[in-house]
Protein backbone atom coordinates (compact mmCIF):
# COMPACT_ATOMS: atom_id res chain seq x y z
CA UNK A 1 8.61 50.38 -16.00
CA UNK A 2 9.98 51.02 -12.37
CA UNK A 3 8.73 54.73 -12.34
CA UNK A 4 5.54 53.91 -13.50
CA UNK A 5 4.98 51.01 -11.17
CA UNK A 6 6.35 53.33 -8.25
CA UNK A 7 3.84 55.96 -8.67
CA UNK A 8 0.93 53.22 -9.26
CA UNK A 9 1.87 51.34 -5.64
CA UNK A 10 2.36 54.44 -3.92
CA UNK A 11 -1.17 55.35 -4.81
CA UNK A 12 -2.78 51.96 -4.46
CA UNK A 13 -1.10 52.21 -0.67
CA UNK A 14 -2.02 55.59 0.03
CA UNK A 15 -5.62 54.60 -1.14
CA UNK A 16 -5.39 51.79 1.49
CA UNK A 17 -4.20 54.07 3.85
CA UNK A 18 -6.94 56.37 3.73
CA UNK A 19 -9.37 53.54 3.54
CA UNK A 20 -7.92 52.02 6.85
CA UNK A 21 -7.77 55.81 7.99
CA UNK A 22 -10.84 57.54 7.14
CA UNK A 23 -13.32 54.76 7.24
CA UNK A 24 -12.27 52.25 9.58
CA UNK A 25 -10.39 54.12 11.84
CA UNK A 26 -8.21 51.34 12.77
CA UNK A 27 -4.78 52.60 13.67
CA UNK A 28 -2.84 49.19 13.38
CA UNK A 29 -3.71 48.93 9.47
CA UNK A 30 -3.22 52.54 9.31
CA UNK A 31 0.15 51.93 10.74
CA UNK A 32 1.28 48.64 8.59
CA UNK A 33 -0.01 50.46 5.40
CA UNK A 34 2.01 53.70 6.24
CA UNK A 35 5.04 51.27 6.74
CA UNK A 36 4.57 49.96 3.61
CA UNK A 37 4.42 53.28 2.11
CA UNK A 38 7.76 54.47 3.24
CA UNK A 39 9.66 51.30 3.08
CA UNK A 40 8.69 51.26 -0.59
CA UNK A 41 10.18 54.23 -1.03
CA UNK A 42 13.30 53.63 0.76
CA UNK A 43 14.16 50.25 -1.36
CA UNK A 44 13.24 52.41 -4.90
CA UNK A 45 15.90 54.67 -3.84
CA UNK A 46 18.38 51.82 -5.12
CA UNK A 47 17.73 52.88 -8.37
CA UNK A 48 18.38 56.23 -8.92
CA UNK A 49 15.98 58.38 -9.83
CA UNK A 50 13.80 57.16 -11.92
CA UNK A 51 11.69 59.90 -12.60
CA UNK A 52 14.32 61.09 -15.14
CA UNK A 53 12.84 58.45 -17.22
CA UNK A 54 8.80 59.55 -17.28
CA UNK A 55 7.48 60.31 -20.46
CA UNK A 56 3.85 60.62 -19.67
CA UNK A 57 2.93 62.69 -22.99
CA UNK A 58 3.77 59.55 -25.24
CA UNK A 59 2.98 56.83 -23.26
CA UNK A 60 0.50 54.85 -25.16
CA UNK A 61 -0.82 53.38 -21.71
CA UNK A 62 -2.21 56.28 -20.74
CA UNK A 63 -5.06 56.55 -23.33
CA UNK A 64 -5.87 53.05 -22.82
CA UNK A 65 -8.85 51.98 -20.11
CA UNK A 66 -11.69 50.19 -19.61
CA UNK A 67 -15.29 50.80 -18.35
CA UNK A 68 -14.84 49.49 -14.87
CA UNK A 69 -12.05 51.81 -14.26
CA UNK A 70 -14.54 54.69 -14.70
CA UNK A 71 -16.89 53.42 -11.37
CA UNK A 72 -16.71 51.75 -7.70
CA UNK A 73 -19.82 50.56 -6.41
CA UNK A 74 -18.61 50.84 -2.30
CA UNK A 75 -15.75 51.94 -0.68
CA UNK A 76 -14.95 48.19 -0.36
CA UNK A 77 -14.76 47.67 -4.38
CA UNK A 78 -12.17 51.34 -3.90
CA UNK A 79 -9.99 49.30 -1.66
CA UNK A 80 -10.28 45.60 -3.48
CA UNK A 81 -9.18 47.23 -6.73
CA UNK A 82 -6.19 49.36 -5.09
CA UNK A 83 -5.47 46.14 -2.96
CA UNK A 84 -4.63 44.45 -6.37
CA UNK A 85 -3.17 47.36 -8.15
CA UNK A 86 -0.86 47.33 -5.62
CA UNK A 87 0.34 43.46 -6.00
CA UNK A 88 0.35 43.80 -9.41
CA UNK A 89 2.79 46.80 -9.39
CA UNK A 90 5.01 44.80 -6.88
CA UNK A 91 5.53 42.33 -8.93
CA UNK A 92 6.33 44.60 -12.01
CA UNK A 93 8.66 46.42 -9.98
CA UNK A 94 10.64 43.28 -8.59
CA UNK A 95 10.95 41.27 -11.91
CA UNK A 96 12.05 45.01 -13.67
CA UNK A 97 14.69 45.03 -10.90
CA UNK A 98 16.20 41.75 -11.52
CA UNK A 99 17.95 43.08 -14.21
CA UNK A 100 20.16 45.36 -12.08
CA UNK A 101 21.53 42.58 -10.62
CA UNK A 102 20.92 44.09 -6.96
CA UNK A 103 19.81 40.83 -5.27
CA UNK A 104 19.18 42.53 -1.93
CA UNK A 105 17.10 45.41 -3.75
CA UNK A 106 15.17 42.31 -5.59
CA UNK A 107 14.81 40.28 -2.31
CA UNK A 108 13.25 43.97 -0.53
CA UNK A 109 11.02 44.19 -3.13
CA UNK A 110 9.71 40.89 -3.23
CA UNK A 111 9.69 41.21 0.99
CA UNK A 112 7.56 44.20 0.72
CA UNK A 113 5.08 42.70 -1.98
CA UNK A 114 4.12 39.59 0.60
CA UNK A 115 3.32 41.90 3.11
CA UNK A 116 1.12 43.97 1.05
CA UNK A 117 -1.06 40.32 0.26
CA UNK A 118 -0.91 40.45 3.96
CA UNK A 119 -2.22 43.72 4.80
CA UNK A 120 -4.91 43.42 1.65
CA UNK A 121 -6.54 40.81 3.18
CA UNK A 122 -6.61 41.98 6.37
CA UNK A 123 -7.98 45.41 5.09
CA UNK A 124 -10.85 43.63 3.35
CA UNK A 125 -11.75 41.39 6.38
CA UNK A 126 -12.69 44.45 8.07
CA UNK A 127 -14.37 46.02 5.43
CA UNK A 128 -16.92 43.32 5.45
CA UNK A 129 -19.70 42.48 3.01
CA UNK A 130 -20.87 45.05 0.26
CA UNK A 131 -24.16 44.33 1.49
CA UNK A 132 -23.52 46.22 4.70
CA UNK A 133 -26.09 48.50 5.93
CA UNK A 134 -28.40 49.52 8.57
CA UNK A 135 -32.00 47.88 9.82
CA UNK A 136 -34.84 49.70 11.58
CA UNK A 137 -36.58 46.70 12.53
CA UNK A 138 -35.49 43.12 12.70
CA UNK A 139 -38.53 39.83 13.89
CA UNK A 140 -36.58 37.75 15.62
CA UNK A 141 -39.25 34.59 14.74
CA UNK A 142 -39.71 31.28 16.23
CA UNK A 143 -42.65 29.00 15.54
CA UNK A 144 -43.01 28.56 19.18
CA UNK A 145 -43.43 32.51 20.11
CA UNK A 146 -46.16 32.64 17.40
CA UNK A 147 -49.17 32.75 19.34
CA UNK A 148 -51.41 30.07 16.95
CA UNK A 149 -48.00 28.64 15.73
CA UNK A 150 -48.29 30.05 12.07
CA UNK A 151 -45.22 31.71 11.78
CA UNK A 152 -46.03 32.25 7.71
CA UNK A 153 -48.83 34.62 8.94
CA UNK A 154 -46.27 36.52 11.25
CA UNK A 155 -43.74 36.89 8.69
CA UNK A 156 -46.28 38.56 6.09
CA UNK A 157 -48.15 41.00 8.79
CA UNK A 158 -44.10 41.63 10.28
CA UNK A 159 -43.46 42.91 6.49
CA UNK A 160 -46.40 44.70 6.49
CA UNK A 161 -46.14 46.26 9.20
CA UNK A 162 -42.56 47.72 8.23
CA UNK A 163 -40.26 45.21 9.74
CA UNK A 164 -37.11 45.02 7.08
CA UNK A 165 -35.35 42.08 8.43
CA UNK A 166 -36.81 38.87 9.44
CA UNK A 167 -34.05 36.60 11.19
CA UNK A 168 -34.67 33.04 11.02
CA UNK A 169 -34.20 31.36 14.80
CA UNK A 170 -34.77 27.74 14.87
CA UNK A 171 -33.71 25.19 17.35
CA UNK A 172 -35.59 22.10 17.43
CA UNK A 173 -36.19 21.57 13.39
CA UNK A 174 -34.51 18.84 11.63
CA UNK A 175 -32.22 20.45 8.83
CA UNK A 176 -34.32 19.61 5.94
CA UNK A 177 -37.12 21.03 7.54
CA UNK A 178 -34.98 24.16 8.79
CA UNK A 179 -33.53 24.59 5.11
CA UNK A 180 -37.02 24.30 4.10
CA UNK A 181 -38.26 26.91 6.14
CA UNK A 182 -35.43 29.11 5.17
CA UNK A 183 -36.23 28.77 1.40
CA UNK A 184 -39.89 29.88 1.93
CA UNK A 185 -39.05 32.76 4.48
CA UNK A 186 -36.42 33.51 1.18
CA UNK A 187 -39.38 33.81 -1.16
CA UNK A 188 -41.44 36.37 0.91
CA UNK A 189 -38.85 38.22 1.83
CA UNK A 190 -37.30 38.91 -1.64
CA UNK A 191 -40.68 39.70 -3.11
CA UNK A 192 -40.72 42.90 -0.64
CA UNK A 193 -37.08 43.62 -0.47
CA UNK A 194 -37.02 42.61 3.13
CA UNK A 195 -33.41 41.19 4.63
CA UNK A 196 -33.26 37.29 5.97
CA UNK A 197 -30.87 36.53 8.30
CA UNK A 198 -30.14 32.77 9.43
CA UNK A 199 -29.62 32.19 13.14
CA UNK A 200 -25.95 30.04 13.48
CA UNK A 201 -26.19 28.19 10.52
CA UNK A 202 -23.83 28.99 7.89
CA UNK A 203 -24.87 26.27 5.30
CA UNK A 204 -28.20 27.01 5.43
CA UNK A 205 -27.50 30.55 4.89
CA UNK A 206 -25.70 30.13 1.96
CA UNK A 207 -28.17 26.99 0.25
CA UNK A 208 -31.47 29.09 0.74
CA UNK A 209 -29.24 32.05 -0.32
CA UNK A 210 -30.26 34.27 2.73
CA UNK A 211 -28.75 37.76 2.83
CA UNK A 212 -26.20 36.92 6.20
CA UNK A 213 -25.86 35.08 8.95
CA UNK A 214 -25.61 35.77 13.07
CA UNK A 215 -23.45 34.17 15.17
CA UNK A 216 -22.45 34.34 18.96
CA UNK A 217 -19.24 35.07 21.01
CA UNK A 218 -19.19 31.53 21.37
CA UNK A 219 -19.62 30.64 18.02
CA UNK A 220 -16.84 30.12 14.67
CA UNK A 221 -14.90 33.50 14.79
CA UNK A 222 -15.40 36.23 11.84
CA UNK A 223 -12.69 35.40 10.08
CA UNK A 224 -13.99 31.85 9.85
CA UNK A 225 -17.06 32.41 9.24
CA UNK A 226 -15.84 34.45 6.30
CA UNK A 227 -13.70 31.42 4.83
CA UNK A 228 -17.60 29.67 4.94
CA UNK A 229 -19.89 32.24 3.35
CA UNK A 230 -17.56 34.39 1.57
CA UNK A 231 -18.32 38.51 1.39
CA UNK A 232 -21.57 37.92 -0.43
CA UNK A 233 -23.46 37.62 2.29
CA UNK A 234 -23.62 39.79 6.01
CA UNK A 235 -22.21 38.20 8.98
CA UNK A 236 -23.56 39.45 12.29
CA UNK A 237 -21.94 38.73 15.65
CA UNK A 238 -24.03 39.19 19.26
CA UNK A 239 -22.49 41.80 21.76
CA UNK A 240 -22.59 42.53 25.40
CA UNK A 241 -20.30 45.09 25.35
CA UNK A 242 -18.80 47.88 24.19
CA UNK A 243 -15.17 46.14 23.85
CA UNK A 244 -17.02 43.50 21.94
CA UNK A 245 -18.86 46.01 19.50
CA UNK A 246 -15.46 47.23 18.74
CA UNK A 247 -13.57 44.14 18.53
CA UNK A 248 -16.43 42.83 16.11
CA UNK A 249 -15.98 45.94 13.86
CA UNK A 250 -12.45 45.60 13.69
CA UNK A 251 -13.06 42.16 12.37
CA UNK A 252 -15.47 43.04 9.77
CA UNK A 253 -18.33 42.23 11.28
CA UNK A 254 -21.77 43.90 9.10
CA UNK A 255 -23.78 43.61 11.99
CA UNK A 256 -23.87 43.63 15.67
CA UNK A 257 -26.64 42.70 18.16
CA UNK A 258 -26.57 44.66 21.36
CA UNK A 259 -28.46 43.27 24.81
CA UNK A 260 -30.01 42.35 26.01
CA UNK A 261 -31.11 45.38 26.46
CA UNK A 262 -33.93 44.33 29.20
CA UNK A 263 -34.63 41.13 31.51
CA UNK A 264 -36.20 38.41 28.61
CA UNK A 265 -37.56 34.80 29.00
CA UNK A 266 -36.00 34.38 25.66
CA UNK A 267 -32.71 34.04 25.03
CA UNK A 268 -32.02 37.38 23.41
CA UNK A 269 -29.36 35.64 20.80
CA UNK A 270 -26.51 33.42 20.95
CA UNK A 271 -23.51 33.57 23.25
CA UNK A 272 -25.50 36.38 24.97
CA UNK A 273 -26.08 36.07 28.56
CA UNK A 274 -27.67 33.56 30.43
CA UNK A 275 -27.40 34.27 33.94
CA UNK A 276 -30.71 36.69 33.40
CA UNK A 277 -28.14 39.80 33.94
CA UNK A 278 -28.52 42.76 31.37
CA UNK A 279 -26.09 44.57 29.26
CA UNK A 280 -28.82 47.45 29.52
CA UNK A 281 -29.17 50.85 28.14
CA UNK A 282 -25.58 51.94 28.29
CA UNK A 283 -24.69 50.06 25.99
CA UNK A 284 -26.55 51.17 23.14
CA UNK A 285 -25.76 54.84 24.09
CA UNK A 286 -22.16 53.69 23.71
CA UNK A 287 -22.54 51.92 20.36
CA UNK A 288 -22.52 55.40 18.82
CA UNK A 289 -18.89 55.41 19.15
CA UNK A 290 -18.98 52.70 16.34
CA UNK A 291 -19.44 52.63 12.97
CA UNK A 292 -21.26 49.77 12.15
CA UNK A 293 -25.15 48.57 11.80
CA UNK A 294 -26.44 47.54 15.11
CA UNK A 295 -29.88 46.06 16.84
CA UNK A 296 -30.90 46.44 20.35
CA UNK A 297 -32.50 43.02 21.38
CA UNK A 298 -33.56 42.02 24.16
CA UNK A 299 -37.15 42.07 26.33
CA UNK A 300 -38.31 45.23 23.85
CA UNK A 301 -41.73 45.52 24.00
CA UNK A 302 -44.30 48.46 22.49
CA UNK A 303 -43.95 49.91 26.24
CA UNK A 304 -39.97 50.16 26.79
CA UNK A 305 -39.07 50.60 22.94
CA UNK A 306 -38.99 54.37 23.35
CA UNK A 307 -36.40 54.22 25.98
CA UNK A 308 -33.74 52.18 23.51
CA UNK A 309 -34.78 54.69 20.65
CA UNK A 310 -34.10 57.58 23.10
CA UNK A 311 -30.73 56.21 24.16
CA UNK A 312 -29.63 55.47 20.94
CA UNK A 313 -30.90 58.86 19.82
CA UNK A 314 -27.37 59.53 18.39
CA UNK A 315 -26.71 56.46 16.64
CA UNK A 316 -28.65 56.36 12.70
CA UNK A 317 -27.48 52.81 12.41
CA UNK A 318 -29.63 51.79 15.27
CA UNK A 319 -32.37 49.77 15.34
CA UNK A 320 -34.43 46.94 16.94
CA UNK A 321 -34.90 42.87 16.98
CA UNK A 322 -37.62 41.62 18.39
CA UNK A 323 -39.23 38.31 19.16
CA UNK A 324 -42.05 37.92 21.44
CA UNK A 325 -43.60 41.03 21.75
CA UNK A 326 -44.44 40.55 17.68
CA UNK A 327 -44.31 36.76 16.97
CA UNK A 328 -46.60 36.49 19.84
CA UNK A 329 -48.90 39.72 19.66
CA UNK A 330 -52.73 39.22 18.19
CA UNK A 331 -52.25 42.31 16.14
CA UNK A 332 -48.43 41.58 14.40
CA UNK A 333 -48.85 44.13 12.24
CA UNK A 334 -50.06 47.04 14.69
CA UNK A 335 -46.97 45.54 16.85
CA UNK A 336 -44.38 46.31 14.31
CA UNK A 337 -46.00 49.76 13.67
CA UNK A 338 -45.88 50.81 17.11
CA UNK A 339 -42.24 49.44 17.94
CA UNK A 340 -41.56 51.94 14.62
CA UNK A 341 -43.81 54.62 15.61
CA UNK A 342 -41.70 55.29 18.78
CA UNK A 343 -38.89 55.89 16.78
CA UNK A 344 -40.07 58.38 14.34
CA UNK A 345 -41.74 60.06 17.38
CA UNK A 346 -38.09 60.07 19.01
CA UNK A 347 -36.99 61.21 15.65
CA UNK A 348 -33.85 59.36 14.77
């Protein structure tokens, strides 16, 4: 029982590991996990070698599986089921050892196993949703931006046009009306595959059953946010720079908005700046160095769009939110097909 346990944590860690590793590339988890790793093997040194003991040719486990164990649907469902092969071997491990009588090899063991709960949960916090992935164009859309105030008109010509997020931003509304809002903007967007996004507010997010949620600097921290909403749905987080973008990453964050890219009568998105200063172009060069979804937003119009598609040139998990220059355009349909025909002509 201890060999076989041994060789299944080792594995579940070292799948961790490489998780952390190769697709994160954070070096604390990295770190922690390769701790765990070796310290493991250190404390199942106390009981000989084990290995002695395999008998893999008769071992009626081995023939014995299930259809789940045959497919992983993200690299997140890879780590979530070697996160709790790992526990599970812990445990097997420490209660086998109790009967050695080696209390300090049994108190090690047991040490080591509420770390790895530790490090699992902290791996899959910055993992994020399973519904991660990258937008070309986001509509930003506010009743008040729409030019004759029918915002159900924008949203259909936005879709039409190729737009394949529409975020939800709503101040003024009561929350009955907002939720209500929500729930229609749910209905057309579903029917064409399209993302929603709800500006700040969690529980509306999750009661119109929206695909995420964007929040500011200023706003309930990732980790929070997750205890709300869970990993079914995205959680996006506003940027202003670089350090941010990273430190949002690190935290699991599925999304990041980037700006404003430009000078903007509207505010560009939460906890973004106020002062009308600009995080500018650099900063979506930089978000290359990255590896998560991102939108430039900020005073893009049909006129300056090519220069964020050229700076971002680099980046395929780029794209754009906009708010005025479609809510409030006559044509919101040849708005959204020009913001997207300056990409494809920039070639990203």
């Amino acid at each position: 029982m201890i060999d076989a346990n041994a060789n299944r944590a080792r594995e579940a860690v070292r799948t961790m590991e490489d998780v952390s590793r190769f697709v994160l590339d954070d070096r604390s988890l990295c770190a922690d996990l390769k701790s765990i790793r070796h310290d493991l093997a250190e404390a199942l040194a106390a009981f000989g070698d084990a290995i002695v003991h395999r008998d893999t040719a008769s071992d009626v486990g081995t023939t014995v599986s299930t259809p789940g164990e045959l497919k992983r649907e993200s690299v997140r469902s890879v780590a979530v089921a070697a996160g709790k092969r790992l526990s599970e071997a812990l445990r097997v491990i420490e209660e086998a050892s109790k009967l050695s009588g080696d209390g300090d090899a049994v108190r090690t063991i047991e040490a080591i196993r509420y770390r790895s709960y530790q490090v699992e949960q902290r791996l899959i916090m910055s993992i994020g949703s399973a519904n991660r992935r990258a937008h070309r164009l986001c509509v930003v859309l506010s009743e008040g931006l729409c030019s004759d105030g029918d915002w159900k008109r924008v949203a259909r010509e936005a879709i039409a046009g190729g737009a394949d997020m529409v975020q939800l931003r709503e101040k003024e509304l009561s929350d009955r009306e907002l939720l209500k809002r929500a729930k229609t903007l749910r209905c057309l967007t579903r029917e064409h595959g399209v993302t929603l996004i709800i500006n700040d507010r969690a529980d509306i997010a999750i009661a119109c059953e929206a695909d995420g949620v964007h929040v500011g600097q200023d706003d309930l921290p990732i980790e929070e946010m997750r205890r709300v909403v869970g990993f079914a749905i995205m959680v996006g987080v506003s940027c202003t720079k670089i350090e941010q973008v990273s430190e949002a990453h690190r935290r699991g964050a599925d999304l990041v908005g980037l700006g404003p890219v430009f000078e903007t009568k509207t505010k560009a998105h939460p906890g973004g700046r106020t002062d009308g200063s600009v995080a500018g172009l650099d900063l979506i060069g930089e978000s290359v160095k990255v590896d998560v979804p991102a939108l430039a937003i900020g005073g893009i119009t049909s006129e300056n769009v090519h220069r964020v598609w050229e700076a971002g040139r680099e980046n395929p998990n780029l794209g754009v939110a906009v708010s005025s220059a479609v809510c409030g355009a006559r044509d919101v349909q040849g708005a959204v097909e020009a913001l997207l025909g300056a990409r494809e002509a920039v070639q990203i």
